[in-house]
Protein backbone atom coordinates (compact mmCIF):
# COMPACT_ATOMS: atom_id res chain seq x y z
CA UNK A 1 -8.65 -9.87 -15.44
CA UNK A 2 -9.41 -9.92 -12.09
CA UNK A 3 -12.28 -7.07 -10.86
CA UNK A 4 -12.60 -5.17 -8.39
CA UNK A 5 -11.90 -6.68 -4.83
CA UNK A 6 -14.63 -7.82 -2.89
CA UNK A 7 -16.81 -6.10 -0.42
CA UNK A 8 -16.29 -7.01 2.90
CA UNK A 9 -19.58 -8.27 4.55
CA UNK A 10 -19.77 -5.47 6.85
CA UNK A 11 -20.02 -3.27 4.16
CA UNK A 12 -22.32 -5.01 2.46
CA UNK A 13 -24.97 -5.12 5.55
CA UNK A 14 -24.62 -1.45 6.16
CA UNK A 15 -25.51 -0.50 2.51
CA UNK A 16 -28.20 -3.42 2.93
CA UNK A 17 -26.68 -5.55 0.51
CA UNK A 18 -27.61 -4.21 -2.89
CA UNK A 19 -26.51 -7.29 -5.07
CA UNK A 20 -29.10 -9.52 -2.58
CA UNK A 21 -26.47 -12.05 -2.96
CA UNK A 22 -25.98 -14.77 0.14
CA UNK A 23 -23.98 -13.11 2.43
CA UNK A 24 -20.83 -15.69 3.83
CA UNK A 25 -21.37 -16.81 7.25
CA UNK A 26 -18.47 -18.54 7.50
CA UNK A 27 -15.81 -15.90 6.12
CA UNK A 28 -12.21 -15.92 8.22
CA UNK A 29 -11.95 -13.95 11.27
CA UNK A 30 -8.26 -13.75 12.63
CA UNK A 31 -7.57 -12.06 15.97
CA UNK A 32 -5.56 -9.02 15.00
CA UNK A 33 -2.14 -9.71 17.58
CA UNK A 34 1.54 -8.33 17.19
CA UNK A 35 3.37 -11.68 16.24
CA UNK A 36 7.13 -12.16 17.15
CA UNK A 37 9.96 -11.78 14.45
CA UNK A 38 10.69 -15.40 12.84
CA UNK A 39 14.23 -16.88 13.24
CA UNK A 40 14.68 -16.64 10.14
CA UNK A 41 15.75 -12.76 9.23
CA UNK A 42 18.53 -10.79 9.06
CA UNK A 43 19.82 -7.99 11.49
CA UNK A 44 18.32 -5.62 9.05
CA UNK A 45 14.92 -7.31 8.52
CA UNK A 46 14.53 -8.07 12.47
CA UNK A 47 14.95 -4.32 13.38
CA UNK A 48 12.84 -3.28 10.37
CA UNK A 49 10.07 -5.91 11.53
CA UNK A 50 10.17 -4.36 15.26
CA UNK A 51 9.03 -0.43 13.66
CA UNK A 52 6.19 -1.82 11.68
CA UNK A 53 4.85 -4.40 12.93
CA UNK A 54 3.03 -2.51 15.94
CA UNK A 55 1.74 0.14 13.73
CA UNK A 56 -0.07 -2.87 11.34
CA UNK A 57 -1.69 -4.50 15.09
CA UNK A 58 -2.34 -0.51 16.35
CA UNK A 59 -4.69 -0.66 12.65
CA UNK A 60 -6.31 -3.45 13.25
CA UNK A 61 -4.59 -5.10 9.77
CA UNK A 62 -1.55 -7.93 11.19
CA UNK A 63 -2.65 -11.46 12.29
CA UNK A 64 -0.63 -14.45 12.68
CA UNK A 65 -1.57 -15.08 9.66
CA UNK A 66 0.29 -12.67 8.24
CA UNK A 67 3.49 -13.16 9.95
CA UNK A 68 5.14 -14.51 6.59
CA UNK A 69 4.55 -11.63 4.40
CA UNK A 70 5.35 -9.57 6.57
CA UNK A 71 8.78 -11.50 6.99
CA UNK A 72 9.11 -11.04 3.28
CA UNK A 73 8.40 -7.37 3.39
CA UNK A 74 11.09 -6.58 5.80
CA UNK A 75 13.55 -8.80 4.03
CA UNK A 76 12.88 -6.89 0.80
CA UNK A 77 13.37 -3.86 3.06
CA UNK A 78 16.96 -5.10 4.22
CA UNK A 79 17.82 -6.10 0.57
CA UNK A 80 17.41 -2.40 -0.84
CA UNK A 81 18.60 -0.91 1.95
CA UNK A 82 21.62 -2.98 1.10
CA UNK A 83 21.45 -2.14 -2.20
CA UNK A 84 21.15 1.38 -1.77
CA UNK A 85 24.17 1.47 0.31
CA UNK A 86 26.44 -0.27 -1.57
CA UNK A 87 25.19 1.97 -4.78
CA UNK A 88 26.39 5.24 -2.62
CA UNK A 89 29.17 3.62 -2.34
CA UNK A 90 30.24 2.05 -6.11
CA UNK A 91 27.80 4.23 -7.96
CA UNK A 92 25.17 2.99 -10.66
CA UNK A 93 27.78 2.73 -13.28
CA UNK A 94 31.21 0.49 -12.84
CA UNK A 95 33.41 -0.54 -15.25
CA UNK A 96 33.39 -3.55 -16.73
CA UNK A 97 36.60 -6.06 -16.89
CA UNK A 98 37.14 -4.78 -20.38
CA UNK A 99 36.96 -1.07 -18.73
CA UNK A 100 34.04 -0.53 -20.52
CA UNK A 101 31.17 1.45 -18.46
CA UNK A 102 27.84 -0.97 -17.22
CA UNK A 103 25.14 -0.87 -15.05
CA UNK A 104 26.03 -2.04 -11.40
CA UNK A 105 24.39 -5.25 -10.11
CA UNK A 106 23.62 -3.30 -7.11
CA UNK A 107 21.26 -1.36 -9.05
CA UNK A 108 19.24 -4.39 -10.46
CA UNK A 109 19.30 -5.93 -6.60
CA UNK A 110 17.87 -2.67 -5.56
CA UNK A 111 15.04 -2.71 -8.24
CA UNK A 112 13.90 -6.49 -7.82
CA UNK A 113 13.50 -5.42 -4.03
CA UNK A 114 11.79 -2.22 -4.43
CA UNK A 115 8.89 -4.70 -6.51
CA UNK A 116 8.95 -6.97 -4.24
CA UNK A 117 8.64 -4.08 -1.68
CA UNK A 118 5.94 -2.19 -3.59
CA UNK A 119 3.20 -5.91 -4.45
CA UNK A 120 3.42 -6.40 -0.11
CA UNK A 121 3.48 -2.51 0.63
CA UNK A 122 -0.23 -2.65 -1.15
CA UNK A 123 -1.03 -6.09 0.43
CA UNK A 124 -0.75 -4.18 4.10
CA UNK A 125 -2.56 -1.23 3.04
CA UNK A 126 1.14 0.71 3.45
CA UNK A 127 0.46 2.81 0.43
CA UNK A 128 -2.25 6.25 0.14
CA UNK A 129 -3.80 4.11 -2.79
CA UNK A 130 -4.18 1.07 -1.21
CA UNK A 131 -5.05 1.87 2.48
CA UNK A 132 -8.53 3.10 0.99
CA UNK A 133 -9.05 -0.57 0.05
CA UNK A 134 -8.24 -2.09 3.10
CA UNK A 135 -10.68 -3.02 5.97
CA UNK A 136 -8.98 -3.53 9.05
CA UNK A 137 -11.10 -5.89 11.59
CA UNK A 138 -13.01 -4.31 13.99
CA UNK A 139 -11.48 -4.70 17.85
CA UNK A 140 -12.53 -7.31 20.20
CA UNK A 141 -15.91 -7.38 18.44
CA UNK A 142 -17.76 -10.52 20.07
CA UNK A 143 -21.31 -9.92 18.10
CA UNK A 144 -21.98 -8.31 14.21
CA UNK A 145 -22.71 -4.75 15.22
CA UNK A 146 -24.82 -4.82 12.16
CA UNK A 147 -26.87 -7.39 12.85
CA UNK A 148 -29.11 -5.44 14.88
CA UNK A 149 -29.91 -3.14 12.86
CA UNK A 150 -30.35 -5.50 9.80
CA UNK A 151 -32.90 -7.57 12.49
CA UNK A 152 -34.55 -3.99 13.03
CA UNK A 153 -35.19 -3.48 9.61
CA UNK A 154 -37.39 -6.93 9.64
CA UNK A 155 -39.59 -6.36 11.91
């Protein structure tokens, strides 16, 4: 079992860190920037990539970093939107070479992506639930704004 997640540091100043554990000085800072689609994705992914991708930099949440999850978000996107067609089009139920009726692979396709769709939804904060979890970094912050007051409280 895992926990909770942890407590981002801001956090953890402002409520004058109640655990009076060593706060990291040296946790990862990426500069939040709108990152270019890879090569590497389809039509569908590409033009999925270009609608979400400014709204994750407009919150603060996409770094270069993140450029590969979010490459496998949108291909999960373009996979059950694929799906999804094709099922409008067959149906959930075909006939089987013995004319017997069975599930359509379509349908399975279309589940495995909405999965994989749902674990990096959460990871970008892209659901209600998990967009209360998610700290975006604060803008072009050059100095703790928290730090001051924590230096305050000193003297």
């Amino acid at each position: 079992m895992m926990g909770p997640p942890p407590k981002p540091t801001a956090l953890k100043i402002l409520s004058g860190n109640p655990g009076k554990r060593p706060l990291p000085k040296d946790e990862p800072r990426p500069p939040v920037c709108q990152p270019d689609p890879p090569d590497m994705l389809s039509a569908e992914a590409r033009k999925h990539w270009g609608k979400i991708v400014g709204q994750l930099a407009d919150s603060g949440i996409m770094t270069a970093l993140d450029e590969d999850a979010l490459a496998a978000y949108c291909e999960a996107f373009a996979r059950l939107a694929d799906a999804n067609s094709k099922l409008a089009k067959f149906g959930s139920v075909i006939k089987s070479e013995e004319g017997l009726p069975r599930c359509s692979p379509y349908l399975r396709v279309a589940n495995e992506a909405f999965q994989q769709m749902r674990v990096l939804l959460s990871e970008f904060g892209l659901t209600p639930a998990s967009r209360v979890r998610i700290r975006a970094a604060p803008k072009e912050e050059t100095e703790n704004p928290f730090a001051k007051f924590d230096r305050s409280r000193k003297a």
